[in-house]
N, C-alpha and C. Protein backbone atom coordinates (compact mmCIF):
# COMPACT_ATOMS: atom_id res chain seq x y z
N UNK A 1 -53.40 -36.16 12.72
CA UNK A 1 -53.40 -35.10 13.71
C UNK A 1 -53.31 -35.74 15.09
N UNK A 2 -52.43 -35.27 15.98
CA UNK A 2 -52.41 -35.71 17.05
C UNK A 2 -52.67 -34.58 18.27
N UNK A 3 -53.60 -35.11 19.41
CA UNK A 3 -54.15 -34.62 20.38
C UNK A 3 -52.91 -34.80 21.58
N UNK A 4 -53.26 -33.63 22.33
CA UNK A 4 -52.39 -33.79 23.53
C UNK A 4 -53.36 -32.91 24.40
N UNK A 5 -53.26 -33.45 25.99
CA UNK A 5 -54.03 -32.78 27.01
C UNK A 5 -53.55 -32.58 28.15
N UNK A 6 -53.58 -31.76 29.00
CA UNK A 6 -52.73 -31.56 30.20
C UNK A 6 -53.64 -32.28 31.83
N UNK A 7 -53.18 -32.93 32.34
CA UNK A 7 -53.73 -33.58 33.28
C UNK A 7 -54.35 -32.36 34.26
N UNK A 8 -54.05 -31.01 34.28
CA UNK A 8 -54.49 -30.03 35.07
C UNK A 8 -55.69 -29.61 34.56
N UNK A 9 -55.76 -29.49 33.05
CA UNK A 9 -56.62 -29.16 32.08
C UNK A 9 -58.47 -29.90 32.49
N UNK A 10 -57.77 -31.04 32.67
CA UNK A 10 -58.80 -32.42 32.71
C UNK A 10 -59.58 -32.21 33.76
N UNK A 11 -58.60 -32.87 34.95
CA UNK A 11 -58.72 -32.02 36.46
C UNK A 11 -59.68 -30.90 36.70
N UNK A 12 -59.50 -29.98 36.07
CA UNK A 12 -60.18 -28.74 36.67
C UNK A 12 -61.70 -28.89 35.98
N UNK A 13 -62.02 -29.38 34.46
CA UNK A 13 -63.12 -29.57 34.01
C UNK A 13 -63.97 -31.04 35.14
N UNK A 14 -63.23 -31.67 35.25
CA UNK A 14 -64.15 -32.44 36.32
C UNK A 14 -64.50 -31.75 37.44
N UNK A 15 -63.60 -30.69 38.14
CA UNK A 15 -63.97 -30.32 38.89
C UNK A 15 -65.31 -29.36 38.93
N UNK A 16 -65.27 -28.59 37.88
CA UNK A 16 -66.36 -27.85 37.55
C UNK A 16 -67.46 -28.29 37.58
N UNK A 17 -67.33 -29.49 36.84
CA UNK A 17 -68.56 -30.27 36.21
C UNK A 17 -69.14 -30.63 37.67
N UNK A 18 -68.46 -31.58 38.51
CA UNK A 18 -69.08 -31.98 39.88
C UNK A 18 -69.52 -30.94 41.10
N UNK A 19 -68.56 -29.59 40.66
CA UNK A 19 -69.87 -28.42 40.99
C UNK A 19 -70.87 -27.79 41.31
N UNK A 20 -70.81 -28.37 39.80
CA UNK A 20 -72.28 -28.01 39.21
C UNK A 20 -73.43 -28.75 39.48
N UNK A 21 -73.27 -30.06 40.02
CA UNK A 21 -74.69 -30.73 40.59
C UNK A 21 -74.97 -30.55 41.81
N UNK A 22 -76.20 -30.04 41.51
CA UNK A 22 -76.90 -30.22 43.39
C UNK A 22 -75.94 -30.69 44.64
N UNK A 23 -76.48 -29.73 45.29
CA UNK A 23 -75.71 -30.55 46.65
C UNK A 23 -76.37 -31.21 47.78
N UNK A 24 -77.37 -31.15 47.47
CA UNK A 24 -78.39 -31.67 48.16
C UNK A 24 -77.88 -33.60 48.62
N UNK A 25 -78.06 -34.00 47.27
CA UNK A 25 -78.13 -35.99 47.44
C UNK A 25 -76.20 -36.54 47.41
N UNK A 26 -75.61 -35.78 48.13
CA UNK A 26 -74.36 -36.01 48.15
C UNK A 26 -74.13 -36.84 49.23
N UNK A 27 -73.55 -38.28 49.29
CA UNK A 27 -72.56 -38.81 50.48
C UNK A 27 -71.63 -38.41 50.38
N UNK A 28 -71.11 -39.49 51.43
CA UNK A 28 -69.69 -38.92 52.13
C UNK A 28 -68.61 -39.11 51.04
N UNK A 29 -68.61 -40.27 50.47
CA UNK A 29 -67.84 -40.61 49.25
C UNK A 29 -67.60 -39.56 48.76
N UNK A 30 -68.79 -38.63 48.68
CA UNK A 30 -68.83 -37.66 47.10
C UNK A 30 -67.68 -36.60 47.50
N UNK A 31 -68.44 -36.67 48.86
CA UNK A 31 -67.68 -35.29 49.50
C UNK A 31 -65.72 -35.58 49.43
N UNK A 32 -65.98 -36.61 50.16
CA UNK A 32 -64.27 -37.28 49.90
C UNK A 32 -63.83 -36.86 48.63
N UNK A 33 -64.57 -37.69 47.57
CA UNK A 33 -63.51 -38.15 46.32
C UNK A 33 -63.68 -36.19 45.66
N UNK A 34 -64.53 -35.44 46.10
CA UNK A 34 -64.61 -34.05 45.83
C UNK A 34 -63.25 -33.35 46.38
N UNK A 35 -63.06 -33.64 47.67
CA UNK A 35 -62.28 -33.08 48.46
C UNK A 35 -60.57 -33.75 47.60
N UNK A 36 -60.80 -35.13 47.22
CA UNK A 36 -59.51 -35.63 46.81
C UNK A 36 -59.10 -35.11 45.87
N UNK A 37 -60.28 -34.53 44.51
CA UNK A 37 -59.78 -34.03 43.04
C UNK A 37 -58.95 -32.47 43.64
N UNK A 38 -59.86 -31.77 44.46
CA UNK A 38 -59.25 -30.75 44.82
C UNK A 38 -57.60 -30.75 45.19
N UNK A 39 -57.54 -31.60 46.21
CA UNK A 39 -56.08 -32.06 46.97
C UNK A 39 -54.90 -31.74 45.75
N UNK A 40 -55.55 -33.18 44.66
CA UNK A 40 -54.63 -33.71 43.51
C UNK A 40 -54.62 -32.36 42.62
N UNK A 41 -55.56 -31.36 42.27
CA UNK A 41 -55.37 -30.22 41.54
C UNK A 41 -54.53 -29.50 42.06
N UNK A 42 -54.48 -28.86 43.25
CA UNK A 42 -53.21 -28.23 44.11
C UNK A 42 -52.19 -28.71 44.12
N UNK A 43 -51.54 -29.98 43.71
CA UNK A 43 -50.37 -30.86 43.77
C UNK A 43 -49.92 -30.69 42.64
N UNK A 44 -50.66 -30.63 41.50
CA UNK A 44 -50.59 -30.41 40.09
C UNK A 44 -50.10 -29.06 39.68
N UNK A 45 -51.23 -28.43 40.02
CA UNK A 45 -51.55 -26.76 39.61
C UNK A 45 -49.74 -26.42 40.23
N UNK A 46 -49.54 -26.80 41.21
CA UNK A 46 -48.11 -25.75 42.26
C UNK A 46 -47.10 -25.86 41.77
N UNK A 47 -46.79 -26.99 40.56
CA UNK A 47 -45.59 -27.21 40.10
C UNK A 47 -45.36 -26.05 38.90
N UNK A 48 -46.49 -25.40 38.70
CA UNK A 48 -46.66 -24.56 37.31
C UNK A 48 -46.20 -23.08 37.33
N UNK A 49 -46.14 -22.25 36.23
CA UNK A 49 -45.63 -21.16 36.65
C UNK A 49 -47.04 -20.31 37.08
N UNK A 50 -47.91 -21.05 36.95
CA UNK A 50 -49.22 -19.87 37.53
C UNK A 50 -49.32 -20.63 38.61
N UNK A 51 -48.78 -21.85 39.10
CA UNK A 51 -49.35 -21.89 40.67
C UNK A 51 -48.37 -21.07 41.34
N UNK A 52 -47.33 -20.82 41.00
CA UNK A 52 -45.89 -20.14 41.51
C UNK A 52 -46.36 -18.52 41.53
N UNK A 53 -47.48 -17.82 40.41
CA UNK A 53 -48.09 -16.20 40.56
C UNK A 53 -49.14 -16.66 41.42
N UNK A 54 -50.35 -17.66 41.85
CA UNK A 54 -50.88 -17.56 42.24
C UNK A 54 -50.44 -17.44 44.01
N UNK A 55 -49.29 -18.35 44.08
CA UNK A 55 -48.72 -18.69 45.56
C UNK A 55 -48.44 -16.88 45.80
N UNK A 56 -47.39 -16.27 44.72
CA UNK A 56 -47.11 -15.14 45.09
C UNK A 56 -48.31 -13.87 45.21
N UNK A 57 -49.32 -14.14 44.77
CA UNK A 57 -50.32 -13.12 45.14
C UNK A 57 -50.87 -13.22 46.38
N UNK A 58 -51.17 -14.40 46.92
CA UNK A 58 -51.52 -15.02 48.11
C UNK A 58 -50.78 -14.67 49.44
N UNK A 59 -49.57 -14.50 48.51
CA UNK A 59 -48.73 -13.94 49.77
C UNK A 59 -48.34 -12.58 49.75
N UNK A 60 -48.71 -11.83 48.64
CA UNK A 60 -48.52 -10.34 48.98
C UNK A 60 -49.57 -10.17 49.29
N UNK A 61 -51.05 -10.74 49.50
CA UNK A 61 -52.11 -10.58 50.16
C UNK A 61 -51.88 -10.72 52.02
N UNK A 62 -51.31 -11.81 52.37
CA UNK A 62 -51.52 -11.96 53.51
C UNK A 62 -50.42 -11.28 54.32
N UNK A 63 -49.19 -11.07 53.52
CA UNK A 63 -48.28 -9.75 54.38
C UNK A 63 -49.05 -8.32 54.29
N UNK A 64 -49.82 -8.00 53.60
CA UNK A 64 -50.42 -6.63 54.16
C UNK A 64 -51.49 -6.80 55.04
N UNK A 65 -52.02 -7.99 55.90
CA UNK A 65 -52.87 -8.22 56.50
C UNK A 65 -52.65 -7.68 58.52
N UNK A 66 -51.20 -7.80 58.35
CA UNK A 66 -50.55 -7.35 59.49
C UNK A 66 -51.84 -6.53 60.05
């Protein structure tokens, strides 16, 4: 049996996971390499056909904002 995993898949469970701990005892690092998974998930996620519905909801959101 062979396994396969999607690097977005992965991505987003780390992201969760680092979340989820306190925010209290965080450096700057944390905050960085936090801020970097995010970056690299948006770079990922946009090539997809749900970053492509998500872009388009975003933007029928902000044209009725007029």
């Amino acid at each position: 049996m062979q396994f396969t995993f999607s690097a977005i898949a992965l991505l987003a469970v780390i992201i969760v996971l680092r979340l989820r701990r306190p925010t209290a005892p965080r450096t700057r690092f944390d905050d960085k390499l936090g801020a970097a998974y995010c970056v690299v998930f948006g770079v990922l996620i946009a090539a997809t056909p749900v970053g492509r519905a998500i872009l388009d909801f975003v933007a029928s959101l902000t044209r009725n904002i007029h």
